[in-house]
PDB file of N, CA and C in Angstrom:
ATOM      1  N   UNK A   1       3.824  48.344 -10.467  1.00  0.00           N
ATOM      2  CA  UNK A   1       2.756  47.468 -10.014  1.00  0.00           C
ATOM      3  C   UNK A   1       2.376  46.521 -11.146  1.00  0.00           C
ATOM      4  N   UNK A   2       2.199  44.864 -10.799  1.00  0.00           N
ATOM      5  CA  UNK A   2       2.049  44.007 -11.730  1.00  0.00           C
ATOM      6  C   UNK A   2       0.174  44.020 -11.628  1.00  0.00           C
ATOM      7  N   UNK A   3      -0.337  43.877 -13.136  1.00  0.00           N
ATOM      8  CA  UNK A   3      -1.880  43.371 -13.243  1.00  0.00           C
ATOM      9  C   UNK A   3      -1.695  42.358 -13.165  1.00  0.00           C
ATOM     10  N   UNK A   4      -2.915  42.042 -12.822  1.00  0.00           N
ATOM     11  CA  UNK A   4      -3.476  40.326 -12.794  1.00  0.00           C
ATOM     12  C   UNK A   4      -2.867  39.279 -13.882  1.00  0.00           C
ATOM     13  N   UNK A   5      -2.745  40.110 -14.779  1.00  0.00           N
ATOM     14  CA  UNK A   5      -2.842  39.801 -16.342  1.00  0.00           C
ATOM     15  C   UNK A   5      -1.344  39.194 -16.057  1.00  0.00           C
ATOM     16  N   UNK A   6      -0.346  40.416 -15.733  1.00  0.00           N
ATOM     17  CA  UNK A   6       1.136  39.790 -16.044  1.00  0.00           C
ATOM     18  C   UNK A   6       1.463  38.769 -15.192  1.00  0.00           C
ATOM     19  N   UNK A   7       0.829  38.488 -13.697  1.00  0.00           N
ATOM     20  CA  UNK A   7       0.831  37.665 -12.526  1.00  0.00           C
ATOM     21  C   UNK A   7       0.803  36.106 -12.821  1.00  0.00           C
ATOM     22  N   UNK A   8      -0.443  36.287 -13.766  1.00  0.00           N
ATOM     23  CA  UNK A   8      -0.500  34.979 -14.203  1.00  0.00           C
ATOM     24  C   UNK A   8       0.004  34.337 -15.468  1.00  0.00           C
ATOM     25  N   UNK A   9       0.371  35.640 -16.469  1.00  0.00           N
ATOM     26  CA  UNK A   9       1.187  34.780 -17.277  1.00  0.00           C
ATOM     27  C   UNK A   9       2.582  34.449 -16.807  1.00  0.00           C
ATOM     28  N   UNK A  10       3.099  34.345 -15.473  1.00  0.00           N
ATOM     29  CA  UNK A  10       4.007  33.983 -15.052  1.00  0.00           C
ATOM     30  C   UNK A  10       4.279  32.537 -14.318  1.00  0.00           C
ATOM     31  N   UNK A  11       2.935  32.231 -14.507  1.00  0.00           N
ATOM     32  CA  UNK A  11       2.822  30.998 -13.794  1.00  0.00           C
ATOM     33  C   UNK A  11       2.776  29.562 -14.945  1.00  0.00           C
ATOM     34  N   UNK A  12       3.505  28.943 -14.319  1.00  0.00           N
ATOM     35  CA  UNK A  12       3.557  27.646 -14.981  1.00  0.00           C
ATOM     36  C   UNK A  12       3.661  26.364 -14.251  1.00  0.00           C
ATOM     37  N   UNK A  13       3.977  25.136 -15.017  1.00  0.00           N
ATOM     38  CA  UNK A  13       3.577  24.054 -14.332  1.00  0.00           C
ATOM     39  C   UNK A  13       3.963  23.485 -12.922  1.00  0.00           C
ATOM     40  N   UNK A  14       5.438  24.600 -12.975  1.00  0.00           N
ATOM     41  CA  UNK A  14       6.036  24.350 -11.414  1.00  0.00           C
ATOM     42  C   UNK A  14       4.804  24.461 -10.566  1.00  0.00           C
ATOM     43  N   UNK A  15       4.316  25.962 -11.001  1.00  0.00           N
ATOM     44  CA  UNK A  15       3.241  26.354  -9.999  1.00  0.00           C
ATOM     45  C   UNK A  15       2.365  25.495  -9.262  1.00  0.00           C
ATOM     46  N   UNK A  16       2.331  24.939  -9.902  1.00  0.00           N
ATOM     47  CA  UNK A  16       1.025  23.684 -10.031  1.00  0.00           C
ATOM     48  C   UNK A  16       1.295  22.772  -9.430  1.00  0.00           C
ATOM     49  N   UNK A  17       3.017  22.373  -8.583  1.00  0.00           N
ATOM     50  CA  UNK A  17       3.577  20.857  -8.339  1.00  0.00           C
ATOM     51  C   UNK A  17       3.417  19.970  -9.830  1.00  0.00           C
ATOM     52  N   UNK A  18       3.587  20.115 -10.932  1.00  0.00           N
ATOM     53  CA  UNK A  18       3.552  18.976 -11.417  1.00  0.00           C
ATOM     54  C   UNK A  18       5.378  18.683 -11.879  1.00  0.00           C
ATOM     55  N   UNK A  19       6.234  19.743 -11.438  1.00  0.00           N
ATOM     56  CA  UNK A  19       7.491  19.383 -11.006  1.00  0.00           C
ATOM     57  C   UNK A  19       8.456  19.084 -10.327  1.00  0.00           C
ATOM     58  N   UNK A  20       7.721  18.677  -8.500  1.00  0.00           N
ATOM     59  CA  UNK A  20       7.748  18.143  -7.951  1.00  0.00           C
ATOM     60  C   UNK A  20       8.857  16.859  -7.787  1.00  0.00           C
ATOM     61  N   UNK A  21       8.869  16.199  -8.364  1.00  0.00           N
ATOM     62  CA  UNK A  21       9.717  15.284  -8.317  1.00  0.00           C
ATOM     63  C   UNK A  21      10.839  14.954  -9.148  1.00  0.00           C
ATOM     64  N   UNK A  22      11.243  15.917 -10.009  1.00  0.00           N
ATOM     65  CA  UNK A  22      12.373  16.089 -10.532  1.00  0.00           C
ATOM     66  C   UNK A  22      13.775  16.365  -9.925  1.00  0.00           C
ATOM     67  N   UNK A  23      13.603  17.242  -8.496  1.00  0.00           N
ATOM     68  CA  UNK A  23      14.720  17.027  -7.712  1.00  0.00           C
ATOM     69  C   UNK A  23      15.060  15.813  -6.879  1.00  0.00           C
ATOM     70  N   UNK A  24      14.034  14.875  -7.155  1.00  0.00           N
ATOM     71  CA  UNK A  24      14.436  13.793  -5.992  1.00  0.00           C
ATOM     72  C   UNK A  24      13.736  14.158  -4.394  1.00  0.00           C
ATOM     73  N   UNK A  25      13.585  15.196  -3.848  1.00  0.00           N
ATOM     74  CA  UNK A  25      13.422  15.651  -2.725  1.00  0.00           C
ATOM     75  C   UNK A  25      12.117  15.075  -2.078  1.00  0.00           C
ATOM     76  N   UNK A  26      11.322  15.343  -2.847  1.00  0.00           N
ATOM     77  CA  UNK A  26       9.915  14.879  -2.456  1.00  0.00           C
ATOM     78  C   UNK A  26       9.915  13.117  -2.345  1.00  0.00           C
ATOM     79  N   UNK A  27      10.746  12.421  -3.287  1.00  0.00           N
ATOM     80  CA  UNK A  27      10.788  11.319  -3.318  1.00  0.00           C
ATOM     81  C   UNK A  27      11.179  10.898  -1.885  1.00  0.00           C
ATOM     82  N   UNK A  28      12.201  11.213  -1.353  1.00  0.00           N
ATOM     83  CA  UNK A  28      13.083  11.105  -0.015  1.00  0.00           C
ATOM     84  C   UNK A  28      11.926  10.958   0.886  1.00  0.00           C
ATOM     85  N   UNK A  29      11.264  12.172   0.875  1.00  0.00           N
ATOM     86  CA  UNK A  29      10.130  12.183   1.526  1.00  0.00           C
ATOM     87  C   UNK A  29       9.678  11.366   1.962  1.00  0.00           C
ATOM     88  N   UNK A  30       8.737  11.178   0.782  1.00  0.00           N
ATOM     89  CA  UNK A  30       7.289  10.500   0.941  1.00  0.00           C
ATOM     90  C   UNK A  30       7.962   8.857   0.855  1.00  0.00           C
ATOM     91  N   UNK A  31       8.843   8.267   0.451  1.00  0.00           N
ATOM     92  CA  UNK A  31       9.524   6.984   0.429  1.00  0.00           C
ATOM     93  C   UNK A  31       9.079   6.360   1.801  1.00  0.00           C
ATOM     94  N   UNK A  32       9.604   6.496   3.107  1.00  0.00           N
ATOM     95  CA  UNK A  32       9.020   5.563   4.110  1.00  0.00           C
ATOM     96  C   UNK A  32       7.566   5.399   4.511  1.00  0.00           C
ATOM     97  N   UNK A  33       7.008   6.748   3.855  1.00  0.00           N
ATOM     98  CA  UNK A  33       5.575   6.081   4.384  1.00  0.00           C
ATOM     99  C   UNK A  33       4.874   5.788   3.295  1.00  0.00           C
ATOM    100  N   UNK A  34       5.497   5.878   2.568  1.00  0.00           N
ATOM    101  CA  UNK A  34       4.587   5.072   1.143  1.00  0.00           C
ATOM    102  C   UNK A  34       5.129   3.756   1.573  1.00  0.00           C
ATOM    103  N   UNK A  35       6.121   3.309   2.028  1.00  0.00           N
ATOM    104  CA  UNK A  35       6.041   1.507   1.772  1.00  0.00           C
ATOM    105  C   UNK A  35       5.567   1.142   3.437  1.00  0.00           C
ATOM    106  N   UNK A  36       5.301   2.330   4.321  1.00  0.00           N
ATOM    107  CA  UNK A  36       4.485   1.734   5.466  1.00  0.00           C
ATOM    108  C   UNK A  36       3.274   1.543   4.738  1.00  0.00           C
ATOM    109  N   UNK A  37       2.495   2.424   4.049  1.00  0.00           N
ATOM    110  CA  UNK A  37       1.393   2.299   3.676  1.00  0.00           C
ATOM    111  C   UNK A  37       0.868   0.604   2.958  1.00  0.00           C
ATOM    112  N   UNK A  38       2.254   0.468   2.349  1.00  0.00           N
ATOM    113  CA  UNK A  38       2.245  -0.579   1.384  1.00  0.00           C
ATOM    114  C   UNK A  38       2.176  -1.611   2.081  1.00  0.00           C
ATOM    115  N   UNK A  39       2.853  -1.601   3.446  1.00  0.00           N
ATOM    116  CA  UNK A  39       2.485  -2.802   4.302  1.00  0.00           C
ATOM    117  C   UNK A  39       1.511  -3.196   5.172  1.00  0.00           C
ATOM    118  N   UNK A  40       0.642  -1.679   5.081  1.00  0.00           N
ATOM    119  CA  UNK A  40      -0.740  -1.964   5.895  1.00  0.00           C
ATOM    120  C   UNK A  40      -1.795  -2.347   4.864  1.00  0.00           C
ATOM    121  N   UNK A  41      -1.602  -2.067   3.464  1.00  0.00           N
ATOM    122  CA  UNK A  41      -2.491  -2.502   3.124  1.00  0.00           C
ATOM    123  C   UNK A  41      -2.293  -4.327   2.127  1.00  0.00           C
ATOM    124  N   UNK A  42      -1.119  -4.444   2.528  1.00  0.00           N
ATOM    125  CA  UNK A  42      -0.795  -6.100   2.587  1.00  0.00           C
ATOM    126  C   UNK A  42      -1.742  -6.523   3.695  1.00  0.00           C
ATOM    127  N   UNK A  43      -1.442  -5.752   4.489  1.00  0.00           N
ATOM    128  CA  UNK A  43      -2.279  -7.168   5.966  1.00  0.00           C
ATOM    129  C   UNK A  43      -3.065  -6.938   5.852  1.00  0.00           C
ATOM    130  N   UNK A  44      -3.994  -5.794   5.484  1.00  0.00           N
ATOM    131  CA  UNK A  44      -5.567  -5.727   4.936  1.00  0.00           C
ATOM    132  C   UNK A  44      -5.974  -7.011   4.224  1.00  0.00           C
ATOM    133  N   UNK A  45      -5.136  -6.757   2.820  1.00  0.00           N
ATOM    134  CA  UNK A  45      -5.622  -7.971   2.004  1.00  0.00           C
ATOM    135  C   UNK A  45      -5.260  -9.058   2.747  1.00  0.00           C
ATOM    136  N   UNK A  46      -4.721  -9.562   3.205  1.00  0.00           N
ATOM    137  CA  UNK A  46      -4.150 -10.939   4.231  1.00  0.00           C
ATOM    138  C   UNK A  46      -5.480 -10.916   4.919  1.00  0.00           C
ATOM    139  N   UNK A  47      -6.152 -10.147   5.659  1.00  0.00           N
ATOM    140  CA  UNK A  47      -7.255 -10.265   6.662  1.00  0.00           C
ATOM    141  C   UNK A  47      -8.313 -10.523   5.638  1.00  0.00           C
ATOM    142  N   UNK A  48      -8.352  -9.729   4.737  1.00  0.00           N
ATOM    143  CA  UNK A  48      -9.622  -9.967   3.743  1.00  0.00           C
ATOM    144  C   UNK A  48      -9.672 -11.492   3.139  1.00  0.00           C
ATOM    145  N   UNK A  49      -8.368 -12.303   2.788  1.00  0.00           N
ATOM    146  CA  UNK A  49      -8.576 -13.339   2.192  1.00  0.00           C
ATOM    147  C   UNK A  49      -8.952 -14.414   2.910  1.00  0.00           C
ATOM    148  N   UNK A  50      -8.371 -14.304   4.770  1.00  0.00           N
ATOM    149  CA  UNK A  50      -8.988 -14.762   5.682  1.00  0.00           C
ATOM    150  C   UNK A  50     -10.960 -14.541   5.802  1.00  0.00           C
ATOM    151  N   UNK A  51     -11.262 -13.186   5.642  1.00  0.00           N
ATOM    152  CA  UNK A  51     -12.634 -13.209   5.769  1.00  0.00           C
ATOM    153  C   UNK A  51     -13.495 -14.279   4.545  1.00  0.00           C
ATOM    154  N   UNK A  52     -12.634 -14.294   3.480  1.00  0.00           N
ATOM    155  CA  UNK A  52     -13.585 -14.388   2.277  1.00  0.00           C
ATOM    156  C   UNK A  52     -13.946 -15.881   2.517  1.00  0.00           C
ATOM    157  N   UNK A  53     -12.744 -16.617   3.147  1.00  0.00           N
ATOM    158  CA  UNK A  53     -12.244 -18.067   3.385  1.00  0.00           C
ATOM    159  C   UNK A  53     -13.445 -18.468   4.357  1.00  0.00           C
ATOM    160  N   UNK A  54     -13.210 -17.900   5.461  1.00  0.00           N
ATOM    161  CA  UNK A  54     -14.684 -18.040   6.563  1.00  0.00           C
ATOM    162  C   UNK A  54     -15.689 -17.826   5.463  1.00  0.00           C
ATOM    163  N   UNK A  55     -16.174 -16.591   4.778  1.00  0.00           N
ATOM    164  CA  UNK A  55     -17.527 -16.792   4.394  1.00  0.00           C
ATOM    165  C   UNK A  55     -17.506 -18.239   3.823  1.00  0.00           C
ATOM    166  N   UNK A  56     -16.950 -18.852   2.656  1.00  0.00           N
ATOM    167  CA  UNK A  56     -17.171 -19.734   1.722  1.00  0.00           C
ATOM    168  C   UNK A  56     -17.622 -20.895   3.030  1.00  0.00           C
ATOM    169  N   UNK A  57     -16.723 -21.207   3.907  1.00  0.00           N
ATOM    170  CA  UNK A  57     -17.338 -22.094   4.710  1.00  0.00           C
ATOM    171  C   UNK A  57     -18.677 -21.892   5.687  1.00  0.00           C
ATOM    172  N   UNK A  58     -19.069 -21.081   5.932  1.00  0.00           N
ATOM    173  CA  UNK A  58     -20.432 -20.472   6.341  1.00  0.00           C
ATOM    174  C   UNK A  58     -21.498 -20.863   5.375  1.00  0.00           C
ATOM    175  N   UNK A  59     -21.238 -20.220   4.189  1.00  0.00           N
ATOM    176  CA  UNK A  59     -22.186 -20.425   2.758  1.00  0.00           C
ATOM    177  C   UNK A  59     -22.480 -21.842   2.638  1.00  0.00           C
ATOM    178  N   UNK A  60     -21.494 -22.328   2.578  1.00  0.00           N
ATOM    179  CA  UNK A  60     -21.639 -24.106   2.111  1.00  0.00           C
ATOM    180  C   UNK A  60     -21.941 -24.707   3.542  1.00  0.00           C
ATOM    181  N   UNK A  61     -22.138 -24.243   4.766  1.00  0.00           N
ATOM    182  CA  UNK A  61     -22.909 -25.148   5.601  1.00  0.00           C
ATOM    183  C   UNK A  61     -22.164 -25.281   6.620  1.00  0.00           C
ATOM    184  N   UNK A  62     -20.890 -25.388   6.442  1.00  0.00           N
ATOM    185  CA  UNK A  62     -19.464 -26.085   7.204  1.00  0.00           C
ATOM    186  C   UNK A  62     -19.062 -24.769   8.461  1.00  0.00           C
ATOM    187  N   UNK A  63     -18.471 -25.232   9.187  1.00  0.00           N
ATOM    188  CA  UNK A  63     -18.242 -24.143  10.164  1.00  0.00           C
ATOM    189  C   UNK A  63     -16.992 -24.067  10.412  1.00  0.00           C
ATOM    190  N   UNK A  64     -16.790 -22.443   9.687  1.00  0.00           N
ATOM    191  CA  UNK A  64     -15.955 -22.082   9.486  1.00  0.00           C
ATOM    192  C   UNK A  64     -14.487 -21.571  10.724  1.00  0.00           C
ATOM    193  N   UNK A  65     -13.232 -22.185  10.636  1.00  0.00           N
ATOM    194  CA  UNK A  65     -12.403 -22.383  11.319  1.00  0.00           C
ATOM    195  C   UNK A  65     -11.478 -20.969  11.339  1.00  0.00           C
ATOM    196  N   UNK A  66     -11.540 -20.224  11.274  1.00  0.00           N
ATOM    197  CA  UNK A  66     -10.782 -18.468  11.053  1.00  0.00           C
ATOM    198  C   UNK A  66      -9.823 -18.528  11.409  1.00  0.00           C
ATOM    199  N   UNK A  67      -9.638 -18.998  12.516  1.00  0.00           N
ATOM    200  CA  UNK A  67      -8.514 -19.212  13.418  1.00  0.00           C
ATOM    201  C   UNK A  67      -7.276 -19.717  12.992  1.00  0.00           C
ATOM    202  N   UNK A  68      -7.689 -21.087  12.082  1.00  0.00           N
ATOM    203  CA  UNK A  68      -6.914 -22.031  11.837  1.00  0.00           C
ATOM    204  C   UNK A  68      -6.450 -21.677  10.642  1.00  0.00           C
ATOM    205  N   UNK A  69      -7.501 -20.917   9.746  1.00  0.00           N
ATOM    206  CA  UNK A  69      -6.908 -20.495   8.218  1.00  0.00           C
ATOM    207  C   UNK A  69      -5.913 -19.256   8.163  1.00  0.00           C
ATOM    208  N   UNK A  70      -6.703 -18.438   9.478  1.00  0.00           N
ATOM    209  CA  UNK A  70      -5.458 -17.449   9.198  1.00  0.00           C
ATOM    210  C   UNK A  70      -3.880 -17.852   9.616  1.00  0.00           C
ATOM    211  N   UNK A  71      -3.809 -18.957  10.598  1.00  0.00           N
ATOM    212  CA  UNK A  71      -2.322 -19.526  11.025  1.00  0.00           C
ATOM    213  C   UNK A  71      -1.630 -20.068   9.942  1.00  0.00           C
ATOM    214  N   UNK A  72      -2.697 -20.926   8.712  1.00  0.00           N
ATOM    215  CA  UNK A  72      -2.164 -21.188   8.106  1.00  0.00           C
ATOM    216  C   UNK A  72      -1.707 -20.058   6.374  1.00  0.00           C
ATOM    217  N   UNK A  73      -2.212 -19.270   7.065  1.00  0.00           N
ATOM    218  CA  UNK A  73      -1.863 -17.705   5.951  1.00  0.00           C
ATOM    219  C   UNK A  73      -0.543 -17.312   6.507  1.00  0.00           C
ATOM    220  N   UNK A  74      -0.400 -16.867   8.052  1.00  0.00           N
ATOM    221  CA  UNK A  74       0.413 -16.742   8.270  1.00  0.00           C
ATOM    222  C   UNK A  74       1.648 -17.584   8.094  1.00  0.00           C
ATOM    223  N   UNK A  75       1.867 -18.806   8.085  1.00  0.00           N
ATOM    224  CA  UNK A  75       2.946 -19.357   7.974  1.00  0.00           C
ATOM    225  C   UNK A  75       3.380 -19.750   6.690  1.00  0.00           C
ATOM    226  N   UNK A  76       2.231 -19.728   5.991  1.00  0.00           N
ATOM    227  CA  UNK A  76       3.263 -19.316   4.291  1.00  0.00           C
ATOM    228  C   UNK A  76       3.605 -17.928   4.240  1.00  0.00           C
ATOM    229  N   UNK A  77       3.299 -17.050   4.560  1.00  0.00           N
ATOM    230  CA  UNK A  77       3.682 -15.708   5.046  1.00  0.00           C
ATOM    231  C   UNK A  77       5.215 -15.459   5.217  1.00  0.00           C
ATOM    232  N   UNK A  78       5.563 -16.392   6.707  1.00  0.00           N
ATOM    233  CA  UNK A  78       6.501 -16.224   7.207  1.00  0.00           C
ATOM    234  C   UNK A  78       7.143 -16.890   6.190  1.00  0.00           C
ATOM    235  N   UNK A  79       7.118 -18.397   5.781  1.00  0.00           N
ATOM    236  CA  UNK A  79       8.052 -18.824   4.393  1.00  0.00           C
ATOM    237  C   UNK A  79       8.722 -17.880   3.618  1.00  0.00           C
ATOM    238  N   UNK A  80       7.760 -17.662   3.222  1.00  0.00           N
ATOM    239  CA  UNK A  80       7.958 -16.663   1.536  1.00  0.00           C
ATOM    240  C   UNK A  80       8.879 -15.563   2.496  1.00  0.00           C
ATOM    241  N   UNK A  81       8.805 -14.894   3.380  1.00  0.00           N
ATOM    242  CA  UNK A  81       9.479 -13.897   4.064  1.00  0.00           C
ATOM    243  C   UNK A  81      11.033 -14.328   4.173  1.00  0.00           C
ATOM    244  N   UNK A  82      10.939 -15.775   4.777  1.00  0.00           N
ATOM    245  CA  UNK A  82      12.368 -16.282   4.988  1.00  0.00           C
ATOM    246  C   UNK A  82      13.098 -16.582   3.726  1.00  0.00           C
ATOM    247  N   UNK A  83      12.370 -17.052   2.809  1.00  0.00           N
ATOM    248  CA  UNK A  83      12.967 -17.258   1.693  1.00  0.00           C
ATOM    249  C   UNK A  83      13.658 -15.956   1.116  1.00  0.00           C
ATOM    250  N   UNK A  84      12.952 -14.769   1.173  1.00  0.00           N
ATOM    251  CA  UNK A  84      13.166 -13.894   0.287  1.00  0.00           C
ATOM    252  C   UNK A  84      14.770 -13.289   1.185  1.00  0.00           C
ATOM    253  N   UNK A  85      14.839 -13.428   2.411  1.00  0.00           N
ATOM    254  CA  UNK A  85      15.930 -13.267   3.369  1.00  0.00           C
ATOM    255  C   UNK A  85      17.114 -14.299   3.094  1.00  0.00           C
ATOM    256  N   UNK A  86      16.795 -15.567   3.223  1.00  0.00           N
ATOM    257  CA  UNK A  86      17.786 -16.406   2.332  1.00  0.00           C
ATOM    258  C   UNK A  86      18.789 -16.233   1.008  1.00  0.00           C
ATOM    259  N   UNK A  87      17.734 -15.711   0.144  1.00  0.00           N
ATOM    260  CA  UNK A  87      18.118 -14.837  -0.892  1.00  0.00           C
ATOM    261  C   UNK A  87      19.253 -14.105  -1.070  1.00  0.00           C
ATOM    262  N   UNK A  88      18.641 -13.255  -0.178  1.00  0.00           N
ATOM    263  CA  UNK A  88      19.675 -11.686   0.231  1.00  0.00           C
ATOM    264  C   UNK A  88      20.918 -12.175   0.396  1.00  0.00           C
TER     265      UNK A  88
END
């Protein structure tokens, strides 16, 4: 029968996950939804730079067009997208 004592001097950093990603395995993993993640929080910021755009025109008096700024977010969007496909 093991004490407490010998139980835990058996434990080390594996224990812990902080070796985890040394086989690669976990990487495999978590890889597609880390760069879904990465793309939801692109269109976050895309929506946010749209909001910030409306406020400034609200603030200063002017009435603000949302509509029109985000089309024009989007289509440098799509640019930069095609370009980077061109590329390839």
């Amino acid at each position: 029968m093991h004490t407490r004592y010998d139980i835990y001097k058996r434990i080390d950093a594996s224990y812990y996950g902080y070796r985890d990603q040394e086989d690669g395995v976990l990487e495999r993993l978590e890889g597609p939804t880390e760069e879904a993640m990465r793309e939801v929080a692109e269109e976050w910021r895309r929506l946010d730079e749209v909001r910030r755009e409306a406020r400034k025109g609200v603030k200063s008096g002017e009435v603000a067009e949302v509509l029109k700024v985000a089309r024009e977010m989007l289509r440098e969007d799509e640019e930069v997208v095609e370009e980077e496909r061109e590329r390839e």
